[in-house]
Protein backbone atom coordinates (compact mmCIF):
# COMPACT_ATOMS: atom_id res chain seq x y z
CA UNK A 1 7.19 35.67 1.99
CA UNK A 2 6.54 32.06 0.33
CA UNK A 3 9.08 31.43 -2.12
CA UNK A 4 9.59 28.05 -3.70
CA UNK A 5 12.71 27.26 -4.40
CA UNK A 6 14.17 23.98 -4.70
CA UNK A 7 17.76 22.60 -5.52
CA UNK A 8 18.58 18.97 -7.04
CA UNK A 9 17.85 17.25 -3.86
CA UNK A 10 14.65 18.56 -2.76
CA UNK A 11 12.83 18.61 -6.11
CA UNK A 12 10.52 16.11 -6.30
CA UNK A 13 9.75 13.71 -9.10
CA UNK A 14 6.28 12.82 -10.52
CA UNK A 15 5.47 9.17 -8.94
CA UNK A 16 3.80 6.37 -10.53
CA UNK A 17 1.11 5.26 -8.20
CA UNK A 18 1.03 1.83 -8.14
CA UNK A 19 0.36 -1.53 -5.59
CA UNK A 20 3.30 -3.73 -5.24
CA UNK A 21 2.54 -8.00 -4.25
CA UNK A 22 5.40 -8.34 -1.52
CA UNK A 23 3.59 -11.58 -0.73
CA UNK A 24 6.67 -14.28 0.52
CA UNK A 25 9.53 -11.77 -1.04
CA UNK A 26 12.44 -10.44 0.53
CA UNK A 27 12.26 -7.25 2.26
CA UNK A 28 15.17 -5.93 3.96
CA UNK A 29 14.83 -2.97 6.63
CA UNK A 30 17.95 -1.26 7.52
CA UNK A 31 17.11 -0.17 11.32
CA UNK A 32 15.07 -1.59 13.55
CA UNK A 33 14.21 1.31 16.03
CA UNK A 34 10.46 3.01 16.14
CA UNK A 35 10.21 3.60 12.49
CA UNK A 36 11.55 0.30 11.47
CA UNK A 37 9.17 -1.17 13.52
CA UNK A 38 6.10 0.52 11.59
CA UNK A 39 7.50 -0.51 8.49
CA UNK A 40 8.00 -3.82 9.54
CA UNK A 41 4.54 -4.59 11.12
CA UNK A 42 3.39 -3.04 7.47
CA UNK A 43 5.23 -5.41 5.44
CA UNK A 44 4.40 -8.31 7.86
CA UNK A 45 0.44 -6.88 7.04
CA UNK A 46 1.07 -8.43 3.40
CA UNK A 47 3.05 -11.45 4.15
CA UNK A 48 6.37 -10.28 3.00
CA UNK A 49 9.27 -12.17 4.25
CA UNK A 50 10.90 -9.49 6.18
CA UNK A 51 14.60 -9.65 6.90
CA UNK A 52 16.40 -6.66 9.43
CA UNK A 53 19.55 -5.90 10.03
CA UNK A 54 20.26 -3.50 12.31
CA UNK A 55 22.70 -3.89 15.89
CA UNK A 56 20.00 -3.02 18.20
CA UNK A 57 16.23 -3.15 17.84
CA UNK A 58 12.99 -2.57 19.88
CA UNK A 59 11.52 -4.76 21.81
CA UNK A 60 8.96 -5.57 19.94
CA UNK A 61 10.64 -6.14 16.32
CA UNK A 62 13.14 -8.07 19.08
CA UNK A 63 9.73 -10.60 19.84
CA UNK A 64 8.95 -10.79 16.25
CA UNK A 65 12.10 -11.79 15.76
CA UNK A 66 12.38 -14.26 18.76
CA UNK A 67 9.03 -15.60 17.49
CA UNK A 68 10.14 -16.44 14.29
CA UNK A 69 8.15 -13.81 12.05
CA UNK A 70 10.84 -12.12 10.95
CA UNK A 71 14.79 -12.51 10.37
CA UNK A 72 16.91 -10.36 12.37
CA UNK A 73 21.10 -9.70 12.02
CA UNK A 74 22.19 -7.81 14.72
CA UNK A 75 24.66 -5.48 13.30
CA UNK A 76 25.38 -2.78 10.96
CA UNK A 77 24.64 -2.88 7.49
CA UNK A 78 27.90 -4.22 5.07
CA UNK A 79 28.00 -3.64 1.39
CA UNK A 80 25.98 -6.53 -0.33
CA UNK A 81 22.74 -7.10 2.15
CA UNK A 82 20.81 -6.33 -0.71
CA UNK A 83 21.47 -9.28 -2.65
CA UNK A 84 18.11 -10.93 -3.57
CA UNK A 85 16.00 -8.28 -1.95
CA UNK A 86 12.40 -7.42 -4.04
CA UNK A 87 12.28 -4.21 -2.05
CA UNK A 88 14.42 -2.43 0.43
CA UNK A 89 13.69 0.49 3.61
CA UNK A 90 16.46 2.31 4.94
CA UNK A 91 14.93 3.38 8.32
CA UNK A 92 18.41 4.85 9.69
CA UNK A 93 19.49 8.35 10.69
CA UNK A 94 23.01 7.76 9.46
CA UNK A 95 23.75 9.94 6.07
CA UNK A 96 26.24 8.09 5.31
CA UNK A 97 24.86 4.61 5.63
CA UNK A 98 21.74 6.02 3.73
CA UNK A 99 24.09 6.73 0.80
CA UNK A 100 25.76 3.54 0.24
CA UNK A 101 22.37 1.69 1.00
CA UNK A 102 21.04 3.77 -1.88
CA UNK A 103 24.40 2.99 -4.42
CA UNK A 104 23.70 -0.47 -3.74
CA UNK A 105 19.96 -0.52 -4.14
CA UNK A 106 20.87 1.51 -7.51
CA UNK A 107 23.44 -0.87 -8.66
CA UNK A 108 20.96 -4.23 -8.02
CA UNK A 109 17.92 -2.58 -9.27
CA UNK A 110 16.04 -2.64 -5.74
CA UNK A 111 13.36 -0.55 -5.06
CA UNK A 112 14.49 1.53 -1.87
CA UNK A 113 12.65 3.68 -0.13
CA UNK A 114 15.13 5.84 2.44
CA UNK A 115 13.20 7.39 5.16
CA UNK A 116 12.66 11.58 4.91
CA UNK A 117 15.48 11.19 2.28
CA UNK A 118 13.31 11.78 -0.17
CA UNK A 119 15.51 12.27 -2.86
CA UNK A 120 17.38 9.10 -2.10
CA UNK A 121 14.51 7.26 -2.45
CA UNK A 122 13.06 4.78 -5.33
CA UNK A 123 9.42 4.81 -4.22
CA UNK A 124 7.95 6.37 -1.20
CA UNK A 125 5.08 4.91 1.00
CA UNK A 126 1.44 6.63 0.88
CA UNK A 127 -0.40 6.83 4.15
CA UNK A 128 -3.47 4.39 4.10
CA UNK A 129 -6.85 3.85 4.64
CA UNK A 130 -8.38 0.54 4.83
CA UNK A 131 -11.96 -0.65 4.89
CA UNK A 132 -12.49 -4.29 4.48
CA UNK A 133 -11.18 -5.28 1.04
CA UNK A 134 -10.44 -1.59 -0.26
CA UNK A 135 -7.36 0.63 0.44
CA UNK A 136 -7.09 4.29 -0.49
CA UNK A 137 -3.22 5.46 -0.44
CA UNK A 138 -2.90 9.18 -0.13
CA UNK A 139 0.53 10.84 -1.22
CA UNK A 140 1.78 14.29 -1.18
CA UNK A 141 4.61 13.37 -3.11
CA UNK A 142 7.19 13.48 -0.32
CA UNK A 143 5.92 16.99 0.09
CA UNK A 144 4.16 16.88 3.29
CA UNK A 145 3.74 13.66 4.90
CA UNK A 146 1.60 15.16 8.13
CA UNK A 147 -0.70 16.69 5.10
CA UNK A 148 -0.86 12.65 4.16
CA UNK A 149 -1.93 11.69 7.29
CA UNK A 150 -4.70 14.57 7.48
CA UNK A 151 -5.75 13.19 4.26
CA UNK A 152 -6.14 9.39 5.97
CA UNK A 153 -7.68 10.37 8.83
CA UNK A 154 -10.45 12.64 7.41
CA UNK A 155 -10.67 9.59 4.84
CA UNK A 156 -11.52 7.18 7.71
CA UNK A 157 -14.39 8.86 9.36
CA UNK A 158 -15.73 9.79 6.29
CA UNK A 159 -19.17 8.00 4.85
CA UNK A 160 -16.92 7.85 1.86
CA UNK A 161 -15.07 5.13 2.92
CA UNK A 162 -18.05 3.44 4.05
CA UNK A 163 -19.00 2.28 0.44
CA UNK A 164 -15.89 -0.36 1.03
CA UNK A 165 -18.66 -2.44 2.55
CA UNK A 166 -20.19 -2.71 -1.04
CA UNK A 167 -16.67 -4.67 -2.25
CA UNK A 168 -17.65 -8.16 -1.36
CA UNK A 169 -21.41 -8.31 -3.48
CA UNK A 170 -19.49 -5.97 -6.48
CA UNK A 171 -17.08 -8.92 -5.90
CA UNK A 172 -19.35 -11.57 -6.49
CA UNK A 173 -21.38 -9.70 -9.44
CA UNK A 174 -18.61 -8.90 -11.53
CA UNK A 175 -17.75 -12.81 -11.16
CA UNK A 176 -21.08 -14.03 -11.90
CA UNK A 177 -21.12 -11.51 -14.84
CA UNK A 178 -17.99 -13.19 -16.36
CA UNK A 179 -19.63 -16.69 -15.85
CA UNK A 180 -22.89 -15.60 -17.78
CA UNK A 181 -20.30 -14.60 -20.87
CA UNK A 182 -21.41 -10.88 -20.52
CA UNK A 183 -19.85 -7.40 -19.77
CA UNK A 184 -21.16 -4.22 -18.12
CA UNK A 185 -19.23 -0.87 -19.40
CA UNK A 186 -17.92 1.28 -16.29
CA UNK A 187 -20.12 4.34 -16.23
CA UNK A 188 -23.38 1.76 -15.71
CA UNK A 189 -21.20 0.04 -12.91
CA UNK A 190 -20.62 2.98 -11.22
CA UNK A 191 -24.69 3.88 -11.47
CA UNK A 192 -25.40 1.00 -9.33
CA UNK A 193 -23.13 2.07 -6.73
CA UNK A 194 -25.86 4.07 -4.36
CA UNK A 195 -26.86 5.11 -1.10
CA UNK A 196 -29.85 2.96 -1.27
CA UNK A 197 -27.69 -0.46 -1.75
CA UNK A 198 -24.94 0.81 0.67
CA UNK A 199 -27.72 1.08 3.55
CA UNK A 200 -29.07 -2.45 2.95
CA UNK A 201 -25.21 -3.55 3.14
CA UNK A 202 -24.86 -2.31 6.20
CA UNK A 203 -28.76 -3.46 7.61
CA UNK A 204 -27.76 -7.14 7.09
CA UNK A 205 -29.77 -7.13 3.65
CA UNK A 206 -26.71 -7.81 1.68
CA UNK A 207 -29.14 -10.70 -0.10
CA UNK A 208 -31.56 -8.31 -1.07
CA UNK A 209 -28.83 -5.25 -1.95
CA UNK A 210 -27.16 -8.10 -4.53
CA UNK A 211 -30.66 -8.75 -6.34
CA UNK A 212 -31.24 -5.10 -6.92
CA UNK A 213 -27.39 -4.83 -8.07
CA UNK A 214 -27.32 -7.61 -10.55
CA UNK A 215 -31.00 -6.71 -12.01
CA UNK A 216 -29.38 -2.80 -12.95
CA UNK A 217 -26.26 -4.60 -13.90
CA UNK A 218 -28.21 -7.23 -15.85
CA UNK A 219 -30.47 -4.89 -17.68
CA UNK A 220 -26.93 -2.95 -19.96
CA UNK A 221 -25.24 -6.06 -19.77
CA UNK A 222 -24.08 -7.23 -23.27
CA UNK A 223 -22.11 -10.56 -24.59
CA UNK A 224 -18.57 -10.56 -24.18
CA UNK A 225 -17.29 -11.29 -27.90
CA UNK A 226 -16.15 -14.57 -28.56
CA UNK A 227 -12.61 -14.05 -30.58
């Protein structure tokens, strides 16, 4: 029978969703075998400047390494590798090692996020789709992260995700709308958002799809006061 039950460590908090610019800060990964390479290529993804430390490493965190891409210590982690890090991964399978990473995060404010240690952790990282400019993170809290990655992959063959296309003409509409000095309340935004301009997106009519957007955006539109 189903019973939940959960001590200290395995009850999970309520997270704050939220996207974090790593763009050129310091992100230290603590292990550099298959996982550490995920999280790695990840970080790379939004220009972080990615520093591991770990004694051995894959081959291919070894190349980005060799190539420059990333910074690379080869040896075990010593009290104080933290110091100026914006975010930290501990991607080891050492409890021990995950606990002092974690005192030390703790005692220099840096976010840490220790892998399947959930309760050790500071934030956790959402499985992701992406489509063009939009990104939908899916998390189960720590609860289930294949039930994450079911999530991401329904997400990605789903026509859902197709309306990303529509990002680059809402893109340009909500900046043309702040040049004309007027504002468009969210519900009539959302209106506007159809089948009928998604289709003409993706028939190479995007010229066409914009007119029709910014004539039903135009049409509720009102002037942004002047304070």
């Amino acid at each position: 029978m189903f019973r939940l039950d959960r001590d200290k460590e395995t009850e999970l908090p309520r997270y704050y969703p939220v996207f974090i610019d790593v763009n050129k800060r310091r992100c230290v990964i603590i292990g550099g075998g298959n996982i550490g390479q995920e999280k790695v290529e990840k970080l790379l993804e939004c220009d972080a400047d990615v520093f591991v430390i770990s004694p051995d490493v894959n081959p291919h965190v070894e190349d980005l390494a060799s190539s420059q891409q990333i910074s690379w210590d080869k040896r075990e982690y010593h009290q104080g590798d933290l110091e100026g890090a914006f975010i930290a991964i501990a991607a080891t399978d050492d409890n021990t090692v995950n606990r002092q990473i974690a005192k030390e995060a703790e005692d220099r404010n840096v976010l840490l996020n220790v892998v399947d240690v959930t309760h050790l952790c500071t934030f956790i990282a959402p499985s992701v789709a992406r489509r063009g400019e939009v990104t939908i993170a899916t998390s189960t809290g720590g609860a289930s992260p294949a039930l994450a990655r079911t999530f991401r992959e329904k997400l990605t063959t789903s026509r859902i995700l197709e309306y990303a296309d529509l990002a680059p003409i809402l893109a340009q509409a909500r900046a043309e709308l702040v040049q004309r000095g007027v504002k468009v309340v969210p519900d009539h935004w959302q209106i506007q958002i159809t089948d009928g301009l998604l289709n003409l997106v993706q028939s190479n009519k995007s010229d066409e799809a914009y007119k029709i957007l910014m004539d039903g955006l135009l049409s509720e539109a009102t002037p942004i006061p002047v304070s």
